[in-house]
Protein backbone atom coordinates (compact mmCIF):
# COMPACT_ATOMS: atom_id res chain seq x y z
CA UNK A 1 0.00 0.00 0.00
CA UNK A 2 1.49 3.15 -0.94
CA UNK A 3 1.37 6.66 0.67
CA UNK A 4 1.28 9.96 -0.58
CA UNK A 5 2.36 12.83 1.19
CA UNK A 6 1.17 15.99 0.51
CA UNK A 7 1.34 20.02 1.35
CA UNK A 8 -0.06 23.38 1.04
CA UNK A 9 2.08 26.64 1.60
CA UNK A 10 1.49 30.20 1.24
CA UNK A 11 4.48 31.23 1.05
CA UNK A 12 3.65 35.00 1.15
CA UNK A 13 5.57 36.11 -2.17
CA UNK A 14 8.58 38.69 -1.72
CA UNK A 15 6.01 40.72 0.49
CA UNK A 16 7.54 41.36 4.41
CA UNK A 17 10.37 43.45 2.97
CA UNK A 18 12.51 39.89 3.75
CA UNK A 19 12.13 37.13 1.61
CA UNK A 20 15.35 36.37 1.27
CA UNK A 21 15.79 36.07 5.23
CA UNK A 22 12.40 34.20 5.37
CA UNK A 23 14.03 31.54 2.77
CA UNK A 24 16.14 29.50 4.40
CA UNK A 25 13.72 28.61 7.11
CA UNK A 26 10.97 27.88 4.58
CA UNK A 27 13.57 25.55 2.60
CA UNK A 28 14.23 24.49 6.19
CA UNK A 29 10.55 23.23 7.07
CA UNK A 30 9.92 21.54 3.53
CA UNK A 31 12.80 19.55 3.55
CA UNK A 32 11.74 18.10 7.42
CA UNK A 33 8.14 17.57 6.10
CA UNK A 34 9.73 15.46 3.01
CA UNK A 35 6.62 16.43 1.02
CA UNK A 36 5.99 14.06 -2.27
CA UNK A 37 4.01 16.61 -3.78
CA UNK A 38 3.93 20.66 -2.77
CA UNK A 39 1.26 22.88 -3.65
CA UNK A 40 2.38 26.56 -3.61
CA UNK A 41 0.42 30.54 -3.20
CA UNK A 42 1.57 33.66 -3.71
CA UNK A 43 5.16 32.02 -5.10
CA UNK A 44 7.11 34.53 -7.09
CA UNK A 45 8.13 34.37 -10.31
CA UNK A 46 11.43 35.94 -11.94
CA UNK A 47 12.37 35.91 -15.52
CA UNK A 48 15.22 33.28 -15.05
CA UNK A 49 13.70 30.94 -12.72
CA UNK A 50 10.73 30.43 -9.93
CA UNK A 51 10.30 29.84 -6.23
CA UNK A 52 9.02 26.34 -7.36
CA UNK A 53 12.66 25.59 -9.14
CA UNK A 54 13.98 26.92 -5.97
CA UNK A 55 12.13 24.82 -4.24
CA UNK A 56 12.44 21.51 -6.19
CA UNK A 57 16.20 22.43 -6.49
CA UNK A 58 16.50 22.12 -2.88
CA UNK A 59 14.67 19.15 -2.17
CA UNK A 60 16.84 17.89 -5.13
CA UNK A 61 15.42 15.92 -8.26
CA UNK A 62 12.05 16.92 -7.97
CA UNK A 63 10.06 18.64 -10.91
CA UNK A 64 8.45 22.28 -10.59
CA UNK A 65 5.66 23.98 -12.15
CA UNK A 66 4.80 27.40 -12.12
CA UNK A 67 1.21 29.49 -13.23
CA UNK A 68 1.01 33.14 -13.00
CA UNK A 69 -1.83 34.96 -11.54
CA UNK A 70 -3.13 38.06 -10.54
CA UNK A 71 -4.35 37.20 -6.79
CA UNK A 72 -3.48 38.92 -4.94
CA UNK A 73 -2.36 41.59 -7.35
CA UNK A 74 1.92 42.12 -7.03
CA UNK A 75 2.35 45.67 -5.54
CA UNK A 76 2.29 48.50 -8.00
CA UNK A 77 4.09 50.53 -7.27
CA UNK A 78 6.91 47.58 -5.75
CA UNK A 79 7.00 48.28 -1.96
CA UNK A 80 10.88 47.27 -2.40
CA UNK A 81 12.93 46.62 -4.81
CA UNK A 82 13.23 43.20 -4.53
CA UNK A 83 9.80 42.40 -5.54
CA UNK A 84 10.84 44.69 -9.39
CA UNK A 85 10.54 42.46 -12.18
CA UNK A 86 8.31 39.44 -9.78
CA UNK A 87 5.04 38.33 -10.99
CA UNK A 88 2.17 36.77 -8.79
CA UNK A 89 2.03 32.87 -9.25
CA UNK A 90 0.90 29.16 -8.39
CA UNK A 91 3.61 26.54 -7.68
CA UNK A 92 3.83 23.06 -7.34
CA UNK A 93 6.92 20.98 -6.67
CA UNK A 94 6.57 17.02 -7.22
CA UNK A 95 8.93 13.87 -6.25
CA UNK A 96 7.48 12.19 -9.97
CA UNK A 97 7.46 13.67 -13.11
CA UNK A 98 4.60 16.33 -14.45
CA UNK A 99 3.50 14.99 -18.08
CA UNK A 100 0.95 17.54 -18.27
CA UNK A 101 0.23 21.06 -16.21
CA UNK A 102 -2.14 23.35 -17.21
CA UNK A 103 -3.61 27.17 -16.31
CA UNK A 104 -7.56 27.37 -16.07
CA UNK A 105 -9.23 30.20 -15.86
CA UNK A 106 -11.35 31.20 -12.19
CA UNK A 107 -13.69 33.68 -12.22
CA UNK A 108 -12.69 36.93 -10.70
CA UNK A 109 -14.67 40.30 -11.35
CA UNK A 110 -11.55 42.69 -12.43
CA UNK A 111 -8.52 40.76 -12.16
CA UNK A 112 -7.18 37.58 -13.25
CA UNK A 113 -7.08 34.36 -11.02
CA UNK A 114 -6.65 30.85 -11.86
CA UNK A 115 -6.10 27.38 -11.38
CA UNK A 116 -2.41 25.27 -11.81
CA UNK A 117 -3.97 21.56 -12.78
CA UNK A 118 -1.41 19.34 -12.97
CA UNK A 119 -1.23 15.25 -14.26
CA UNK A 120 1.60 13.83 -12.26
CA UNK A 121 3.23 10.23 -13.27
CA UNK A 122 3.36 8.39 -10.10
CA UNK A 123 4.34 5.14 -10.44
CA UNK A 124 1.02 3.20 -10.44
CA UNK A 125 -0.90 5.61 -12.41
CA UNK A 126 -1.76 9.26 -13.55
CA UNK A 127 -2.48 11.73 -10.03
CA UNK A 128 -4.47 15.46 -10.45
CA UNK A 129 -3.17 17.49 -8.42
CA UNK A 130 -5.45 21.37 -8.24
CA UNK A 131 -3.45 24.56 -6.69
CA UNK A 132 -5.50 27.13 -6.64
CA UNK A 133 -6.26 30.30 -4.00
CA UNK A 134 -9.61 32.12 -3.59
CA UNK A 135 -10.74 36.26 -3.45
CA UNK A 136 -10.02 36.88 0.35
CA UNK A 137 -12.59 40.19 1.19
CA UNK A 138 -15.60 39.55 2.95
CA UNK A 139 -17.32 42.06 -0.51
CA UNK A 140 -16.76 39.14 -2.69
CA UNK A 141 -17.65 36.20 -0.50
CA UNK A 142 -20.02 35.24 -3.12
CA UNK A 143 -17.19 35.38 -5.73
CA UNK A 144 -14.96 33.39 -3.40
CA UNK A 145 -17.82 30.76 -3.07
CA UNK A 146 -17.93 30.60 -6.96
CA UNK A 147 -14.09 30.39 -7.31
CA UNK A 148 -14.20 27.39 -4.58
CA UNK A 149 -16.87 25.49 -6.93
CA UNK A 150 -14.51 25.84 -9.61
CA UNK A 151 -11.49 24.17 -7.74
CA UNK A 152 -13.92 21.21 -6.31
CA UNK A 153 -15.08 20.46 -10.39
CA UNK A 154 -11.35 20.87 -11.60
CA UNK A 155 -10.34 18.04 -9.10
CA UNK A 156 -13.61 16.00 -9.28
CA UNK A 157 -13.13 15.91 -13.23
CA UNK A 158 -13.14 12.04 -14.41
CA UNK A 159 -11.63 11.28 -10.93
CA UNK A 160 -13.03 7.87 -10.59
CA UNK A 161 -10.91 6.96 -14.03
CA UNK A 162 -7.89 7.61 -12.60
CA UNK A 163 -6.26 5.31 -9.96
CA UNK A 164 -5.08 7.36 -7.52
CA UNK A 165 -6.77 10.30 -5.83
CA UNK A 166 -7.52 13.62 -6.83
CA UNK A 167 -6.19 16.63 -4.61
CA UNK A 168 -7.00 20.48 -3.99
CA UNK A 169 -4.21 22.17 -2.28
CA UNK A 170 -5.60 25.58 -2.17
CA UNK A 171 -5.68 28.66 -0.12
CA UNK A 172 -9.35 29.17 0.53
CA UNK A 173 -9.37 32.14 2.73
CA UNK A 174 -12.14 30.92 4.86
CA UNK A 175 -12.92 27.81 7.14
CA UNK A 176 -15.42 25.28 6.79
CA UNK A 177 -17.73 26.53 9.52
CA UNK A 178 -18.30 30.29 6.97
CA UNK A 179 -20.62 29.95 3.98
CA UNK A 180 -17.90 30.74 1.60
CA UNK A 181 -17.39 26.83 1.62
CA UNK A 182 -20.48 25.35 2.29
CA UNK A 183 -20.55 23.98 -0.93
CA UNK A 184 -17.80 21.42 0.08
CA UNK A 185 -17.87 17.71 -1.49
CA UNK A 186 -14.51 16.69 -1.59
CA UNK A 187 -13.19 15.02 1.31
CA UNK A 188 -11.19 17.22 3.73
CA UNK A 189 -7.89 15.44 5.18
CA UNK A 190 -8.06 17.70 8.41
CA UNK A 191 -10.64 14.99 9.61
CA UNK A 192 -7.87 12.92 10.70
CA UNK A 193 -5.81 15.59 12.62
CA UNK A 194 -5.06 14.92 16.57
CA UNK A 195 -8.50 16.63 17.97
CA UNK A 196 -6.24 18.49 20.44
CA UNK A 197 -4.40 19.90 16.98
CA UNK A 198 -4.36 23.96 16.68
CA UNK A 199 -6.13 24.02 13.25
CA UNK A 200 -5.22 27.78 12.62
CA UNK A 201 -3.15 28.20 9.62
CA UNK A 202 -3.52 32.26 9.77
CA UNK A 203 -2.77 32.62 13.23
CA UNK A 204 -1.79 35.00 16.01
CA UNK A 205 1.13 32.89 17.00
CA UNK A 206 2.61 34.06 13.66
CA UNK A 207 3.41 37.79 14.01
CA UNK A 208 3.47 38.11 10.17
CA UNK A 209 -0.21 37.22 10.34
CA UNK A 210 -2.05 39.93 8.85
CA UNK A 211 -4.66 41.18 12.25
CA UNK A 212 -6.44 43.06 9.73
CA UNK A 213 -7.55 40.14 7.81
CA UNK A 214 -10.82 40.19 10.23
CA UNK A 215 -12.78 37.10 8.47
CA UNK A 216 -9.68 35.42 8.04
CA UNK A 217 -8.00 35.55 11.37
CA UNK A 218 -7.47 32.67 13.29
CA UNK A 219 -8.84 30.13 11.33
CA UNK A 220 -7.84 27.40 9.41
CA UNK A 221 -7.85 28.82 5.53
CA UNK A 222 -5.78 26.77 3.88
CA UNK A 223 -6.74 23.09 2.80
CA UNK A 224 -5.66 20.06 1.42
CA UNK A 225 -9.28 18.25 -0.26
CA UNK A 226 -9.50 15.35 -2.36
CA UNK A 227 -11.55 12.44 -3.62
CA UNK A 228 -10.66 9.04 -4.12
CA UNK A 229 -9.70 7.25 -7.43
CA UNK A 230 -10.46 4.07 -8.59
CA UNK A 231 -8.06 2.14 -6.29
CA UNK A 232 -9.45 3.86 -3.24
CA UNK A 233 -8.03 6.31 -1.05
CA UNK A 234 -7.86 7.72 2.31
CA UNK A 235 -6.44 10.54 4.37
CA UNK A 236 -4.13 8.77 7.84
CA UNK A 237 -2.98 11.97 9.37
CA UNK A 238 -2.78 15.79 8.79
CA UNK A 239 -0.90 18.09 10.77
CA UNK A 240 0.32 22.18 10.39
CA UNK A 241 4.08 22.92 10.58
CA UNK A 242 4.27 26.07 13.12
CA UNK A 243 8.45 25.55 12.90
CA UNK A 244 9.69 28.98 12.94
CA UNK A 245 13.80 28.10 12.34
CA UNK A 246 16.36 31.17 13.64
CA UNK A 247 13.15 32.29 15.41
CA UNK A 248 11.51 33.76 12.12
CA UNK A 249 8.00 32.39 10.83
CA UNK A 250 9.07 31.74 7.01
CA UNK A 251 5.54 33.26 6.07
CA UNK A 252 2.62 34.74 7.32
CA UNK A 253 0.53 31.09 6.78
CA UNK A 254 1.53 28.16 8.71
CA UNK A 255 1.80 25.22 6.03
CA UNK A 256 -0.55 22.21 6.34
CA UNK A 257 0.37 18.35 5.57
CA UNK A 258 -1.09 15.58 5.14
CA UNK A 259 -0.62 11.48 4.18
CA UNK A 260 -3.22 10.10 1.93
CA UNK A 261 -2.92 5.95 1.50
CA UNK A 262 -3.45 4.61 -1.61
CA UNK A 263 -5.78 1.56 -2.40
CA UNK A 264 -7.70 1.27 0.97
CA UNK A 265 -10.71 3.28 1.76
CA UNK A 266 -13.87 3.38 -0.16
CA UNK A 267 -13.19 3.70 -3.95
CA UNK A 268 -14.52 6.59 -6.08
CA UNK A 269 -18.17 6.27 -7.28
CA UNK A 270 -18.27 6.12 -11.29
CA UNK A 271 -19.08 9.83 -12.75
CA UNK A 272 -22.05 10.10 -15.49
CA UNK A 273 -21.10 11.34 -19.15
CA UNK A 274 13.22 15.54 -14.20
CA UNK A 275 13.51 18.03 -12.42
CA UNK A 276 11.80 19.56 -15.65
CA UNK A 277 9.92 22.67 -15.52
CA UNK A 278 6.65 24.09 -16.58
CA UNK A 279 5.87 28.23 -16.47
CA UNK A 280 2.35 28.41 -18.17
C-alpha cells in the first residue's frame, strides 16, 4: 500500500520586505516535512527561474511547475525593490514527473485568477493534483464561493478513471464553519488531525499574520481536499508545521500536511457522461 504525502504553503511572495531572510527557514521546514508533492500561493516568479525551481532544487530531483496569476495583485508601485521584475504565481513541486500542467481560468470580477492543474506520473498511475487560491474580502464572499466550486469540479473531473486520488491544495481564505465553503464535497484530510491539533493556519502565534484580515484571522484557511480514485483512497494523518527556524515564521501562513494511503478506503463512485519545468 502506498502513501502519498502531501502540502499546502502560502508562502507569502517577496512581500515582508525579507524574503530572502524568510528563505532559508521555509527551505528548512519543507525539507523536514519530506513532502511528495507541494502545492504553492503567492510564489514569485522571476524571468530566469521560480520559487518552485527553488524549491524543487532544494529538495533535489524533484520537478516544478509554475502558473502566473493576478491574486493577490503584485504591488504597483513595488514596496521594495526586490519584488521589481516578480510576478504573482501558483507553484507546485513534485517527487514524480509532471506529463501535463495546465492554467484554467477562475472567475474573478476585475482581475485575473486561476487554477495550476497538474497530471503527475506516479508510479502506479496518472495523479491530479489542483493549486489554486480564492478572493479573500468579505465584498466578494459570493465570488470566493464561486471560485471554490470551480477548484472542487477541476479536481472531481473524471476522478473515478484515474487510480489514484484527486487533490486540492488551495488557499481558501475561509474555514469550513463560513458559507464561503459550504458547498464542500470533496473530502477534507483535516478529519484525521489529533483533535487536540491547533487548526489555525492564519494565526496570532505568527506575528506576520495579517490582524487586519478580520474574516480570516485565526482560522484554518488553507486546505488540502481530495476524492478518491479508482483504487481507493484515504487521508491517515494531517498536521500544520508552526516551525519557525532562527526564530523567524518563514511566512505569514503556517503550512498544512497531510498522508493520503493509496488503495484502501472506499473507492470513487463512477461519474455520469526531471527536475523539468513548466511556467504556463
Amino acid at each position: 500500500m502506498d502513501s502519498i504525502r502531501v502540502m499546502t504553503w502560502n508562502v507569502w511572495w517577496r512581500f515582508g520586505g525579507n524574503w530572502r531572510e524568510r528563505e532559508p527557514g521555509l527551505l528548512q521546514v519543507i525539507r523536514n516535512a519530506d513532502p511528495d508533492v507541494l502545492g504553492l500561493q503567492e510564489c514569485w516568479g522571476a524571468a530566469d527561474r521560480t520559487q518552485a525551481d527553488v524549491i524543487a532544487a532544494a529538495l533535489g530531483a524533484h520537478h516544478a511547475a509554475f502558473v502566473e496569476v493576478g491574486l493577490p495583485p503584485a504591488p504597483d508601485p513595488v514596496e521594495t525593490d526586490d519584488q521589481r521584475g516578480a510576478v504573482m504565481g501558483l507553484g507546485l513541486v513534485s517527487r514524480w514527473p509532471l506529463r501535463v500542467v495546465d492554467r484554467f481560468e477562475v472567475p474573478s470580477v476585475g482581475r485575473s485568477n486561476a487554477a495550476l492543474v497538474a497530471t503527475i506520473e506516479h508510479p502506479d498511475g496518472e495523479l491530479r493534483v489542483v493549486v489554486g487560491a480564492t478572493s479573500w474580502e468579505p465584498e466578494r464572499v459570493t465570488e470566493t464561493a464561486v471560485q471554490f466550486a470551480e477548484l472542487q469540479r477541476l479536481t472531481r473531473d473524471r476522478h473515478s478513471q484515474r487510480p489514484n486520488p484527486s487533490i486540492l491544495l488551495a488557499d481558501l481564505n475561509y474555514d469550513p464553519s463560513q458559507p464561503a465553503l459550504a458547498g464542500r464535497h470533496l473530502r477534507d484530510a483535516w478529519e484525521t488531525a489529533d483533535p487536540d491539533a491547533d487548526p489555525r493556519t492564519l494565526s496570532a502565534t505568527n506575528r506576520f499574520a495579517p490582524a487586519e484580515a478580520v474574516d480570516q484571522f485565526d482560522r484554518r484557511i488553507d486546505h488540502i481536499l481530495y476524492l478518491p480514485g479508482s483504487a481507493g483512497a484515504e487521508a491517515t494523518s494531517a498536521r500544520i508545521i508552526r516551525e519557525e527556524p532562527n526564530g523567524m515564521p518563514p511566512s505569514d501562513h503556517y503550512p498544512v500536511v497531510a498522508d493520503i494511503a493509496v488503495g484502501r478506503g472506499p473507492k470513487a463512485q463512477a461519474e455520469p457522461r526531471g527536475s523539468a519545468s513548466w511556467m504556463v
